[in-house]
N, C-alpha and C. Protein backbone atom coordinates (compact mmCIF):
# COMPACT_ATOMS: atom_id res chain seq x y z
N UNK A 1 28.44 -8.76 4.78
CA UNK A 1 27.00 -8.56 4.61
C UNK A 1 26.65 -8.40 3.13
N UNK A 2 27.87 -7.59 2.61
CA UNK A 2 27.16 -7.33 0.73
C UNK A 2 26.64 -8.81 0.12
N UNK A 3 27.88 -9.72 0.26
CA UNK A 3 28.39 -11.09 -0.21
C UNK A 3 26.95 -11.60 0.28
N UNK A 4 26.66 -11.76 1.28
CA UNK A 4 25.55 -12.61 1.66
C UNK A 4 24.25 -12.11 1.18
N UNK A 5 23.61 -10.47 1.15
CA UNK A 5 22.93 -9.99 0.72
C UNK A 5 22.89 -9.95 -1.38
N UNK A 6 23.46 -10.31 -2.04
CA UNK A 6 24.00 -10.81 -3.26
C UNK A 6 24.14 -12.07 -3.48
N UNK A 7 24.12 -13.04 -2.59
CA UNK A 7 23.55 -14.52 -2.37
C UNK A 7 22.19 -14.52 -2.26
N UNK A 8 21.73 -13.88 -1.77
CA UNK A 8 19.64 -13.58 -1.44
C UNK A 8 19.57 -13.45 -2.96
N UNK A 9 20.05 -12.65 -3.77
CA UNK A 9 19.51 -12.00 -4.81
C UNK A 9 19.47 -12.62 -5.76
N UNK A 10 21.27 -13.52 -5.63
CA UNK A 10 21.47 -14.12 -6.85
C UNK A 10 20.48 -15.54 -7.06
N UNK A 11 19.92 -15.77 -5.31
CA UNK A 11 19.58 -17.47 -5.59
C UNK A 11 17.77 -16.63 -5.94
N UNK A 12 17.50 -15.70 -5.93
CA UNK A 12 15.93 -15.24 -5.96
C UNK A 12 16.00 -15.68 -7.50
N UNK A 13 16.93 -14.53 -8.19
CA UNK A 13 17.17 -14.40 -9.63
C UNK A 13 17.54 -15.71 -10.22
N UNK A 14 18.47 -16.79 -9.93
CA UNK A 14 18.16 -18.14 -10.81
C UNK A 14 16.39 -18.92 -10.84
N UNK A 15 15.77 -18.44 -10.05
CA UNK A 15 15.11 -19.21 -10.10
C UNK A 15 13.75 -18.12 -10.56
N UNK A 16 13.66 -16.99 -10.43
CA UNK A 16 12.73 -16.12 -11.31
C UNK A 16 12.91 -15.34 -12.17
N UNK A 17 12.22 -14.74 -12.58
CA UNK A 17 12.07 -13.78 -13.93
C UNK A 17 12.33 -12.48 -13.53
N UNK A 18 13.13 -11.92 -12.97
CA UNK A 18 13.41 -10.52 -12.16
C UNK A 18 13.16 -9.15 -13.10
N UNK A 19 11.94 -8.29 -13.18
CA UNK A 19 12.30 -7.27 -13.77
C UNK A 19 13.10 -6.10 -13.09
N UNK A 20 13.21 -6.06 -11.79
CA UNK A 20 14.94 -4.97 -11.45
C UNK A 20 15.02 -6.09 -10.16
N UNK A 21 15.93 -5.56 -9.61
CA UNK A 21 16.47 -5.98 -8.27
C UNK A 21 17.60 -4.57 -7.69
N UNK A 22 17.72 -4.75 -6.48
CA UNK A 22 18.43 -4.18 -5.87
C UNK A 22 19.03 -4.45 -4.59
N UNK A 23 19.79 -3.78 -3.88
CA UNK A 23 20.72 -4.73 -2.06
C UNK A 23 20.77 -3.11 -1.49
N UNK A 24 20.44 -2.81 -0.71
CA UNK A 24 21.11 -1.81 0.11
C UNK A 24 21.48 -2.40 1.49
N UNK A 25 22.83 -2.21 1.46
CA UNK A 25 23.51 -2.57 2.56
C UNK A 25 23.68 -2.13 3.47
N UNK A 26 23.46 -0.87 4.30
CA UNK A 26 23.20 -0.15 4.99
C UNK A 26 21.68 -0.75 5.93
N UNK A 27 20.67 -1.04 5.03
CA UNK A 27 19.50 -1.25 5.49
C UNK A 27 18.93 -2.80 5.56
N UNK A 28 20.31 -3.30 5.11
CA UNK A 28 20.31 -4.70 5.45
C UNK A 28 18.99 -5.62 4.61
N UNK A 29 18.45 -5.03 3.36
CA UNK A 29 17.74 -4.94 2.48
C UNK A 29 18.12 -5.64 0.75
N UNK A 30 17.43 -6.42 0.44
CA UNK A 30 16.77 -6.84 -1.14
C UNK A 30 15.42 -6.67 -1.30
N UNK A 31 15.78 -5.66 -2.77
CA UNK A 31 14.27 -5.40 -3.06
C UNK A 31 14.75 -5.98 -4.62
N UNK A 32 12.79 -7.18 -5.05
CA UNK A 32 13.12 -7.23 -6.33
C UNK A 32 11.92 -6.78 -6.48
N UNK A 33 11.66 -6.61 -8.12
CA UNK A 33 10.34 -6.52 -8.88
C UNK A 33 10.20 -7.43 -10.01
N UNK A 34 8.67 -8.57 -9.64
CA UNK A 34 8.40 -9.64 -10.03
C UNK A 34 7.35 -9.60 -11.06
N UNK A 35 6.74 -10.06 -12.05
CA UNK A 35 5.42 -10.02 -12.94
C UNK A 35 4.61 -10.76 -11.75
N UNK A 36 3.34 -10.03 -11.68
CA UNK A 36 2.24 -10.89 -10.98
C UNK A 36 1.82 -12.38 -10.93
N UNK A 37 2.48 -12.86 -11.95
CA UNK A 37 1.82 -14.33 -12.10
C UNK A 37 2.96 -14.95 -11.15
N UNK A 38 3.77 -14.48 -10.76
CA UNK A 38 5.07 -15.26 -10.30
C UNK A 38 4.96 -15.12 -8.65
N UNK A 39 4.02 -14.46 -8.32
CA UNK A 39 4.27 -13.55 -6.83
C UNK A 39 3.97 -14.72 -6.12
N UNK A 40 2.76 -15.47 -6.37
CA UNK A 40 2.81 -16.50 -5.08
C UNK A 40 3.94 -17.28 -4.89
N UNK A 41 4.74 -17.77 -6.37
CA UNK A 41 5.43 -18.73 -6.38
C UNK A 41 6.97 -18.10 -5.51
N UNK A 42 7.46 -16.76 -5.77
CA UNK A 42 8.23 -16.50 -4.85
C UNK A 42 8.14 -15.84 -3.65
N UNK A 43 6.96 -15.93 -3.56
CA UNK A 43 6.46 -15.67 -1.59
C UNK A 43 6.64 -16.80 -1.00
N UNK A 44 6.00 -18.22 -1.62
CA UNK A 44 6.13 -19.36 -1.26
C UNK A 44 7.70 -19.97 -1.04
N UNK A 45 8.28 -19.51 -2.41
CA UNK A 45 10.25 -20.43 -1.92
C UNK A 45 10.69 -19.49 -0.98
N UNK A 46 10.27 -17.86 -0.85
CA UNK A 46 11.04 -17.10 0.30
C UNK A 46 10.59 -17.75 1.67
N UNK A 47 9.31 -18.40 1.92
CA UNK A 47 9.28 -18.58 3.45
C UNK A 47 9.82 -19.89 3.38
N UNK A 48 9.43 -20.97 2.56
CA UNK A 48 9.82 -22.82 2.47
C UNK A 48 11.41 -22.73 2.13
N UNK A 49 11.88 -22.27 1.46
CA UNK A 49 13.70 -22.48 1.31
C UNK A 49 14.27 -21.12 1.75
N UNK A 50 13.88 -19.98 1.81
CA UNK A 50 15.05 -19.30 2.45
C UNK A 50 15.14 -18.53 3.85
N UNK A 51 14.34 -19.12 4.84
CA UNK A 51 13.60 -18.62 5.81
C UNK A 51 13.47 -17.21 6.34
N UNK A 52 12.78 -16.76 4.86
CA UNK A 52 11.91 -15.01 5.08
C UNK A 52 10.34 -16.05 6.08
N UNK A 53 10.58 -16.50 7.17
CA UNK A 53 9.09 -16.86 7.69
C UNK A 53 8.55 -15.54 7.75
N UNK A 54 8.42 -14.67 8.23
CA UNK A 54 7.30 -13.38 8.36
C UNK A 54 7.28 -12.72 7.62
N UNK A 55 5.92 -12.51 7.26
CA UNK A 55 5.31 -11.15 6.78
C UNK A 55 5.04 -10.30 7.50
N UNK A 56 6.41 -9.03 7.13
CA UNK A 56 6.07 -7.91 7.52
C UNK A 56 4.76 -7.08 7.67
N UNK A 57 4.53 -6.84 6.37
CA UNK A 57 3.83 -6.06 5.84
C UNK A 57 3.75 -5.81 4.88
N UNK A 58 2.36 -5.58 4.10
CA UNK A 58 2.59 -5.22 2.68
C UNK A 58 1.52 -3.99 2.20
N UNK A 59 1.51 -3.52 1.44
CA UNK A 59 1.00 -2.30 0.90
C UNK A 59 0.93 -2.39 -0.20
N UNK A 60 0.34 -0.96 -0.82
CA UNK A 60 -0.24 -0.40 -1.83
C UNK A 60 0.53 1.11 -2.45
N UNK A 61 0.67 1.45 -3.21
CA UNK A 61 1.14 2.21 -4.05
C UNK A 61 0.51 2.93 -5.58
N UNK A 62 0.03 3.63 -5.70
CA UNK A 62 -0.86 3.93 -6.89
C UNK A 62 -0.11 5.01 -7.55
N UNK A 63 0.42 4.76 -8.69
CA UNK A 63 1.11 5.37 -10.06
C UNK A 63 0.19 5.73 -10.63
N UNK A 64 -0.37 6.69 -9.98
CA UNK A 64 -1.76 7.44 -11.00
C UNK A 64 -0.91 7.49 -12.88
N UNK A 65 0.16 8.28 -12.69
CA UNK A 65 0.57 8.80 -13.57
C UNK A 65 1.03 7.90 -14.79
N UNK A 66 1.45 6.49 -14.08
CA UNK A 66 1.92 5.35 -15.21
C UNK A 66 0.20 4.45 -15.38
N UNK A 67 -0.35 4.91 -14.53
CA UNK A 67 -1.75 4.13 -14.83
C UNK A 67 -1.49 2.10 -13.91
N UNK A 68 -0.73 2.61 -13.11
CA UNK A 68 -0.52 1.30 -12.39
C UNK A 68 -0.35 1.12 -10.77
N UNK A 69 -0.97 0.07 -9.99
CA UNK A 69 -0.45 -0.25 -8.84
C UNK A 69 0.96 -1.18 -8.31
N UNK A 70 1.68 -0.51 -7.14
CA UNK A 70 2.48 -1.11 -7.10
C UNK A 70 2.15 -2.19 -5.80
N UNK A 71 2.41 -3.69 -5.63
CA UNK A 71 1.79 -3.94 -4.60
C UNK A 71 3.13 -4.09 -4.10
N UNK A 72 3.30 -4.12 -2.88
CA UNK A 72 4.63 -4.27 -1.96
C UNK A 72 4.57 -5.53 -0.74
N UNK A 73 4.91 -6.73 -0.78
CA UNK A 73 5.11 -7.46 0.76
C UNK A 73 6.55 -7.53 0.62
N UNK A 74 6.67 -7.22 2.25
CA UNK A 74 8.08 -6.97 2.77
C UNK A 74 8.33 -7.95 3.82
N UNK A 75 8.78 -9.37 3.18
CA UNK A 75 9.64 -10.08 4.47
C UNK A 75 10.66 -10.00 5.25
N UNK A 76 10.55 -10.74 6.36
CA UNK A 76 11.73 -10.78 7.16
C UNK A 76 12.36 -12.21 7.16
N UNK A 77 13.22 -11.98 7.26
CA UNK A 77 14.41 -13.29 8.28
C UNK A 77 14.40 -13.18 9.36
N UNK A 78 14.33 -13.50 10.50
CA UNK A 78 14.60 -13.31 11.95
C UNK A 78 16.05 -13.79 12.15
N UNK A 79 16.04 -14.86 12.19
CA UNK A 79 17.69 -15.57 12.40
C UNK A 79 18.91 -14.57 11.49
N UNK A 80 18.16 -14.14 10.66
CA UNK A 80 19.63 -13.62 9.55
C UNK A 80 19.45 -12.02 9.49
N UNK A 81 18.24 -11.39 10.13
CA UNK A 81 17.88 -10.06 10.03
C UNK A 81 17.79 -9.50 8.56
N UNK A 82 17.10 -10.18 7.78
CA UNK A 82 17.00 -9.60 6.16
C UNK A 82 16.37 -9.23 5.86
N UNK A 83 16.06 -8.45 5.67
CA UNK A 83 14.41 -7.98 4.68
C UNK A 83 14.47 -8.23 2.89
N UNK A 84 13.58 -8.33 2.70
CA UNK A 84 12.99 -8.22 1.33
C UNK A 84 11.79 -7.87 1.02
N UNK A 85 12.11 -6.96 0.07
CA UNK A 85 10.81 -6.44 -0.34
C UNK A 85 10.39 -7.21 -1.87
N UNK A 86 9.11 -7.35 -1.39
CA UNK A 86 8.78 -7.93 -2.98
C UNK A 86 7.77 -7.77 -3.89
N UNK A 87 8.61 -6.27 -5.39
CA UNK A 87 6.81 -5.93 -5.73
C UNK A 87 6.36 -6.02 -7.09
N UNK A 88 5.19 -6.05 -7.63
CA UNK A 88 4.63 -6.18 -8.65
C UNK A 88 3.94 -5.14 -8.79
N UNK A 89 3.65 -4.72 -10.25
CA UNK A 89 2.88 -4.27 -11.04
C UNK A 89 1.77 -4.31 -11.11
N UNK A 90 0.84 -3.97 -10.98
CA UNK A 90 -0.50 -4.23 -11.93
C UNK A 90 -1.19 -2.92 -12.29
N UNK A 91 -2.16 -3.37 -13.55
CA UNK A 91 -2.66 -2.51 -14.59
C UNK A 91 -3.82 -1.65 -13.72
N UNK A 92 -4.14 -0.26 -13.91
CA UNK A 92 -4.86 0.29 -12.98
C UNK A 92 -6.27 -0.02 -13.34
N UNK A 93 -6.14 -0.03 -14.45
CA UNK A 93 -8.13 -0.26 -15.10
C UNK A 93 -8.61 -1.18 -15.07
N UNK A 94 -7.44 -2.58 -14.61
CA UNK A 94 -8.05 -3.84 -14.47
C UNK A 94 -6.79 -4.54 -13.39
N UNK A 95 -6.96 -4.42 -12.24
CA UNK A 95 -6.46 -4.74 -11.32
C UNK A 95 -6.75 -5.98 -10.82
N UNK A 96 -5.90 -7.29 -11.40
CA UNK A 96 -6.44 -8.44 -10.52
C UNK A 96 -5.57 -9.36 -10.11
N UNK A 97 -5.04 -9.78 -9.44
CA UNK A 97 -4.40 -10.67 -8.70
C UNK A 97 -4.70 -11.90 -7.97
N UNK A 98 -3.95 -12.81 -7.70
CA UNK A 98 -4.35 -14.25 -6.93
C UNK A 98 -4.34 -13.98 -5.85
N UNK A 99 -5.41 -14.67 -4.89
CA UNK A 99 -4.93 -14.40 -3.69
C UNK A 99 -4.09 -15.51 -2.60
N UNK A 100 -3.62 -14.53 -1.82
CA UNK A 100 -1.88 -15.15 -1.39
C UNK A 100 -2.11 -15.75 0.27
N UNK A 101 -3.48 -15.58 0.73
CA UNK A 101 -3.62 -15.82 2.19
C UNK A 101 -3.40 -17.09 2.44
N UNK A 102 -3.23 -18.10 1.39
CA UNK A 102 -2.19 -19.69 1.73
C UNK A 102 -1.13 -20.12 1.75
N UNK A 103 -0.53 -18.45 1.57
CA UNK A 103 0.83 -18.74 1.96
C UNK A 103 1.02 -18.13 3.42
N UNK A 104 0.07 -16.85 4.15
CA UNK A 104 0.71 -16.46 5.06
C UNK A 104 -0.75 -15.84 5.64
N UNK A 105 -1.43 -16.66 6.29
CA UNK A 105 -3.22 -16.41 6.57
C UNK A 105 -3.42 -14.26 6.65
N UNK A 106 -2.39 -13.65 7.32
CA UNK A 106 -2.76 -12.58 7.38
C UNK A 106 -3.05 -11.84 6.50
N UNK A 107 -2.51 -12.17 4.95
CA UNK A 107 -2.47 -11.32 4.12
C UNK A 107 -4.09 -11.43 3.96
N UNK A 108 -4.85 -12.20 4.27
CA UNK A 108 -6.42 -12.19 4.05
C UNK A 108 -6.66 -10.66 4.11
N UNK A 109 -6.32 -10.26 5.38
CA UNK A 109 -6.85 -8.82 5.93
C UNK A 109 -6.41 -7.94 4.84
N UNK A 110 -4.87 -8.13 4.72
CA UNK A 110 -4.35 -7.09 3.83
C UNK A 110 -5.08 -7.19 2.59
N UNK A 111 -5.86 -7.99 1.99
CA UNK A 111 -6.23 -8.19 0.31
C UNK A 111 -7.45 -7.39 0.45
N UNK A 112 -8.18 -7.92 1.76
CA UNK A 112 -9.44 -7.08 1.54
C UNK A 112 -9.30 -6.19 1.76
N UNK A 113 -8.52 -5.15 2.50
CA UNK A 113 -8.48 -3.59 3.13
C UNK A 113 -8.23 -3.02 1.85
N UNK A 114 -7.02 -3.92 0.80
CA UNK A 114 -7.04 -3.39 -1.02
C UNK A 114 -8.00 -3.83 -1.91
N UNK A 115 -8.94 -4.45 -1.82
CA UNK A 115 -10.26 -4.63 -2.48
C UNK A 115 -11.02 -3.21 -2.39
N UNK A 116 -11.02 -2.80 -1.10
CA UNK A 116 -11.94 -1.78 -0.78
C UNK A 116 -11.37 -0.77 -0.98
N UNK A 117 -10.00 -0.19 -0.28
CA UNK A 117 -9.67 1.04 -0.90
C UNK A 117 -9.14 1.24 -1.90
N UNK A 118 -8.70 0.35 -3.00
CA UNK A 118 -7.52 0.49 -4.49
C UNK A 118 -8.70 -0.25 -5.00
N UNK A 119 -9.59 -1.30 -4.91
CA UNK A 119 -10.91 -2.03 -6.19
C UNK A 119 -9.56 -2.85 -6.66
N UNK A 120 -8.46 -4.00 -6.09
CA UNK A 120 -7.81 -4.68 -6.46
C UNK A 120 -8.21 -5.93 -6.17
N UNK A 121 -8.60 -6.61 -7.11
CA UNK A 121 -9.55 -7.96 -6.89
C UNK A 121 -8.77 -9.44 -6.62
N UNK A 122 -8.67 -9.83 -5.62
CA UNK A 122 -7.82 -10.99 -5.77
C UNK A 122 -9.07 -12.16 -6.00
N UNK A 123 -8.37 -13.19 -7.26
CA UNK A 123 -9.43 -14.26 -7.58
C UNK A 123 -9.15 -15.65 -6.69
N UNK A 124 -9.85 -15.87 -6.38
CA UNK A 124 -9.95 -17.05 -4.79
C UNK A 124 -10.14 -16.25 -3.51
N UNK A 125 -10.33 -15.30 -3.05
CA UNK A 125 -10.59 -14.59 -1.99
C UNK A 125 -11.78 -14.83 -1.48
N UNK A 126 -11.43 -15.50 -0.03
CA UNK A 126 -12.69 -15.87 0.88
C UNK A 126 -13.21 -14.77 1.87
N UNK A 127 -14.18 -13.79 1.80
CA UNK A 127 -14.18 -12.87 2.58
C UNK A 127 -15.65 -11.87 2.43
N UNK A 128 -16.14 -11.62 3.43
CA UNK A 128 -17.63 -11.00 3.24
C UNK A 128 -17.22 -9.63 2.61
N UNK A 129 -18.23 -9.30 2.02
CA UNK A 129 -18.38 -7.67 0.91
C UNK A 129 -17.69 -7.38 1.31
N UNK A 130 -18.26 -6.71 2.97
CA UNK A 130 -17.94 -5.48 3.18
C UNK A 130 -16.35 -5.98 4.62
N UNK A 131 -15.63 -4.58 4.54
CA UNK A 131 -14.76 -4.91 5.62
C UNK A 131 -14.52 -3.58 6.56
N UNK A 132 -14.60 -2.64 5.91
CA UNK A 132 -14.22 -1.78 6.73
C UNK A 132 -15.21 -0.36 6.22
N UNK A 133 -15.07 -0.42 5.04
CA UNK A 133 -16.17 0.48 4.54
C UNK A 133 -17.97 0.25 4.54
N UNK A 134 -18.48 0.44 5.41
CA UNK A 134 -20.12 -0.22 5.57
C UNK A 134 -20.73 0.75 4.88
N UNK A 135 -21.87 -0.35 4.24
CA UNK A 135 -22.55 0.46 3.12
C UNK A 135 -22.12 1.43 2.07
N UNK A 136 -21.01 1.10 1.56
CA UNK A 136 -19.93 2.03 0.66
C UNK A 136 -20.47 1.84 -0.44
N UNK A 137 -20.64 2.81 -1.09
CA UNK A 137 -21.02 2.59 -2.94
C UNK A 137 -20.43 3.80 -3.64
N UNK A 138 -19.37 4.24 -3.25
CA UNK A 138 -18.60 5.00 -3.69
C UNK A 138 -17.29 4.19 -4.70
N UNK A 139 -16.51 5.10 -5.34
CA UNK A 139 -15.02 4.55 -5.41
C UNK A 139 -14.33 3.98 -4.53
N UNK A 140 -13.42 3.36 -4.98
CA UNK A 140 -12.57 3.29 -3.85
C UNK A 140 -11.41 4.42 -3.25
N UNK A 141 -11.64 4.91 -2.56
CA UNK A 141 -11.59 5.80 -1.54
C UNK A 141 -9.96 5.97 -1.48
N UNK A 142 -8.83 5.14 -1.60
CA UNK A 142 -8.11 5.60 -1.29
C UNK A 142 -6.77 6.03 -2.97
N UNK A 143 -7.44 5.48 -3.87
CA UNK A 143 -6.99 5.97 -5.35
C UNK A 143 -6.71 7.32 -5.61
N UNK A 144 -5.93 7.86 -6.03
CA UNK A 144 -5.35 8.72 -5.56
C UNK A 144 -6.17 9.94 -6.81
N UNK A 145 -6.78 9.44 -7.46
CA UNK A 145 -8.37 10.20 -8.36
C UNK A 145 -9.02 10.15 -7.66
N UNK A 146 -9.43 9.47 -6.37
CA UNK A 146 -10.43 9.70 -5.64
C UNK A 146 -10.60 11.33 -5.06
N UNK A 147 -12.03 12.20 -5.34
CA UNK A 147 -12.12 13.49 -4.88
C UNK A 147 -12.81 13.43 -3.71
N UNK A 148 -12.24 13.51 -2.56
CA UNK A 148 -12.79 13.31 -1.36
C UNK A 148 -13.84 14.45 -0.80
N UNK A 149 -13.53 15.82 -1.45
CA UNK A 149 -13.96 17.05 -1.57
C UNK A 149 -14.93 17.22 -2.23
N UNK A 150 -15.31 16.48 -3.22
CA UNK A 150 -16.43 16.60 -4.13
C UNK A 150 -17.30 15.26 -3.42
N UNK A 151 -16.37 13.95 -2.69
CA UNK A 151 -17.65 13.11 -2.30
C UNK A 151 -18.21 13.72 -1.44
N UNK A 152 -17.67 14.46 -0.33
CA UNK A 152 -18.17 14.67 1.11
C UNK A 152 -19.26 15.48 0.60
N UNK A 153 -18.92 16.57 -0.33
CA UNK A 153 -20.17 17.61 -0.64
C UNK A 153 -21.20 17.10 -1.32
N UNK A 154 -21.36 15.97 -2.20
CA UNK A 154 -22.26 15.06 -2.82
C UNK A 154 -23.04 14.08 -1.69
N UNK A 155 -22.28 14.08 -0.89
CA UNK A 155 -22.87 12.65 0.43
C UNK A 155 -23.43 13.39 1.22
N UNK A 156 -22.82 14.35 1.88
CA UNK A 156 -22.92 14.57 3.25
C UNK A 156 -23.57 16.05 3.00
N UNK A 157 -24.46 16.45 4.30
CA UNK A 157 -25.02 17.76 3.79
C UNK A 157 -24.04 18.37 5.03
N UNK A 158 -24.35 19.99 5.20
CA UNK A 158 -24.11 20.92 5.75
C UNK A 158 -24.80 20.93 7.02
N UNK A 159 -24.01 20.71 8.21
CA UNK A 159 -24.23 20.56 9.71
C UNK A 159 -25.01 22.01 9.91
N UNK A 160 -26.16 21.84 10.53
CA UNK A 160 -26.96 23.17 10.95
C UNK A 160 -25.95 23.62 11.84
N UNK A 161 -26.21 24.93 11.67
CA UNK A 161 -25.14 25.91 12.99
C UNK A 161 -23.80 25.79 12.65
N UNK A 162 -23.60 25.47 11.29
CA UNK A 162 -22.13 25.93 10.84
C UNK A 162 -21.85 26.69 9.68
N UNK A 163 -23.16 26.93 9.31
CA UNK A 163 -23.16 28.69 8.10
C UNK A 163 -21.93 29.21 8.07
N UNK A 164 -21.64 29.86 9.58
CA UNK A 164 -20.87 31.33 9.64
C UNK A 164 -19.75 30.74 10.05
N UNK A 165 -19.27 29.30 9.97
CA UNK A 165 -18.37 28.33 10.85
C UNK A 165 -16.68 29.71 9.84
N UNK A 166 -16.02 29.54 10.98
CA UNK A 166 -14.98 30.58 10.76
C UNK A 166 -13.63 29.84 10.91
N UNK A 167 -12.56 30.35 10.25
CA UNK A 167 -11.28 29.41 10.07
C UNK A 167 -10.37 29.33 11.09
N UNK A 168 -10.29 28.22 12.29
CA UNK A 168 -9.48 28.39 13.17
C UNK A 168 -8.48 28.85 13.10
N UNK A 169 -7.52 28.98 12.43
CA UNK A 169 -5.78 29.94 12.41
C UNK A 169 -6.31 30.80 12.09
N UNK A 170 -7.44 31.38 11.67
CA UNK A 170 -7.45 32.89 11.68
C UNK A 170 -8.10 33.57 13.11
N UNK A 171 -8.75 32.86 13.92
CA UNK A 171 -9.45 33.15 14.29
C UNK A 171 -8.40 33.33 16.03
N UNK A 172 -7.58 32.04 15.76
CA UNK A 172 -6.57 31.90 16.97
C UNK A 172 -5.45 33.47 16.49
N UNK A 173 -5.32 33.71 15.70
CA UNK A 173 -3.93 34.14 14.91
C UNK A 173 -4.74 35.80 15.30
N UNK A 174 -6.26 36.30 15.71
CA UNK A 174 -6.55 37.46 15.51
C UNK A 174 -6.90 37.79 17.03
N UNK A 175 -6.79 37.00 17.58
CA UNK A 175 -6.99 36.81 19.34
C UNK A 175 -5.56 37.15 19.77
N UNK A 176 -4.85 36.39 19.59
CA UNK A 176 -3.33 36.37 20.17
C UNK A 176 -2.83 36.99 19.70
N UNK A 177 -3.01 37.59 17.93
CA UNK A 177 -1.81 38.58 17.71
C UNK A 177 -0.82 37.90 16.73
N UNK A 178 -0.69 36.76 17.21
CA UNK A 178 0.06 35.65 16.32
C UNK A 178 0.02 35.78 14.65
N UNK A 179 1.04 36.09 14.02
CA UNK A 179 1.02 35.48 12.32
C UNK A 179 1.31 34.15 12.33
N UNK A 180 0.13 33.75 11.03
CA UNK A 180 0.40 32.44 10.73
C UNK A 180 0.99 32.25 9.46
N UNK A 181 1.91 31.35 10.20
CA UNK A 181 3.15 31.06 9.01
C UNK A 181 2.63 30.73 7.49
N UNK A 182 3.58 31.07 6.54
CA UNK A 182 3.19 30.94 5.09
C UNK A 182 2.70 29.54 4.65
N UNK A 183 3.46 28.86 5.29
CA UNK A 183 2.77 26.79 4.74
C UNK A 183 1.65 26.61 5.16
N UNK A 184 1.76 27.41 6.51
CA UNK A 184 0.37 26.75 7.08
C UNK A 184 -0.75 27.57 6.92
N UNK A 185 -0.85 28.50 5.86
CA UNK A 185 -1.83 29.43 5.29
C UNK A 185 -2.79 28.48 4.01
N UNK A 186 -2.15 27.17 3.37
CA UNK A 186 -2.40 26.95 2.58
C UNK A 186 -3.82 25.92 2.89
N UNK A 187 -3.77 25.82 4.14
CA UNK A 187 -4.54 24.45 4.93
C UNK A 187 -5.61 25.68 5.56
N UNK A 188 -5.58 27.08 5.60
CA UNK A 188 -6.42 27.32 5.97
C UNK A 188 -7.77 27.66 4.95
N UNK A 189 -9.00 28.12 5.48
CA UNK A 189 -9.96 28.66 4.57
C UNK A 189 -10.07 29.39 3.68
């Protein structure tokens, strides 16, 4: 399995610009990390020459701290059981990418669900405003600067008849007798 999983890697790496790579063999896994301009081109040879046909799944990742997103699609092999993960970079203050739904129609969904919650713009993207967020004119919501605590109190007012609203674990915890544990003190009021 190493030998063959180190064949994935080595034929990825002749033919791209690899900034790391890795094999875990255990998990039957190659993960590389690609520059953005390259991503369609090796999404495209993983399904046409090395038959990763499916897209798993792919995601989002936000490096508040390096000021960057990580994007993640994770293929499969079926016949050979392989995964690969495959991710890029991009800049947080100007997030833009191609979009990839001609290589694998689903990622449509996935680009826009990251338009709306990360503001990651893919250029060629066919798709109405809005997708999941209606009437949103906020941030995007799921950035990890996003203050969800300060939007709700800016958006949303105060439900009549919840003034005196009281903190359930205390309220269960003074009925029963029950102490509530130290972690879960931190989630209360």
């Amino acid at each position: 399995m190493e030998t063959f999983l180190g064949k994935i890697k080595d034929r990825i790496s002749v033919n791209f610009d690899l900034e790391k790579s890795s094999i875990d063999i255990e998990k039957k896994r190659v993960d590389v990390q690609i520059r953005k301009e390259q991503i369609p081109s090796i999404l495209r040879y993983m399904k046409e020459n090395m038959s990763f046909r499916h897209l798993m799944h792919a995601s989002v990742v936000d490096w508040l701290e390096e000021g960057k997103f990580e994007v993640i699609f994770m293929l499969w092999a079926p016949k050979e059981k392989i995964r690969v993960f495959v991710r890029t970079k991009l800049d947080r203050e100007n997030p833009i990418m191609e979009n990839l739904d001609m290589i694998w129609p689903q990622l449509n969904t996935y680009e826009r669900e990251f338009k709306e919650m990360y503001g990651i713009e893919f250029t060629g993207l066919v798709a109405p405003e809005e997708f999941i967020l209606e009437d949103w004119d906020g941030p995007p919501p799921m950035r990890r600067d996003f203050d969800t605590e300060a939007y709700a109190k800016d958006v949303f007012s105060e439900r009549i008849g919840r003034e005196d609203a009281q903190d359930v674990r205390e309220t269960i915890a003074k009925r029963s007798g029950e102490v509530i544990p130290d972690f879960a003190k931190k989630h209360s009021r």
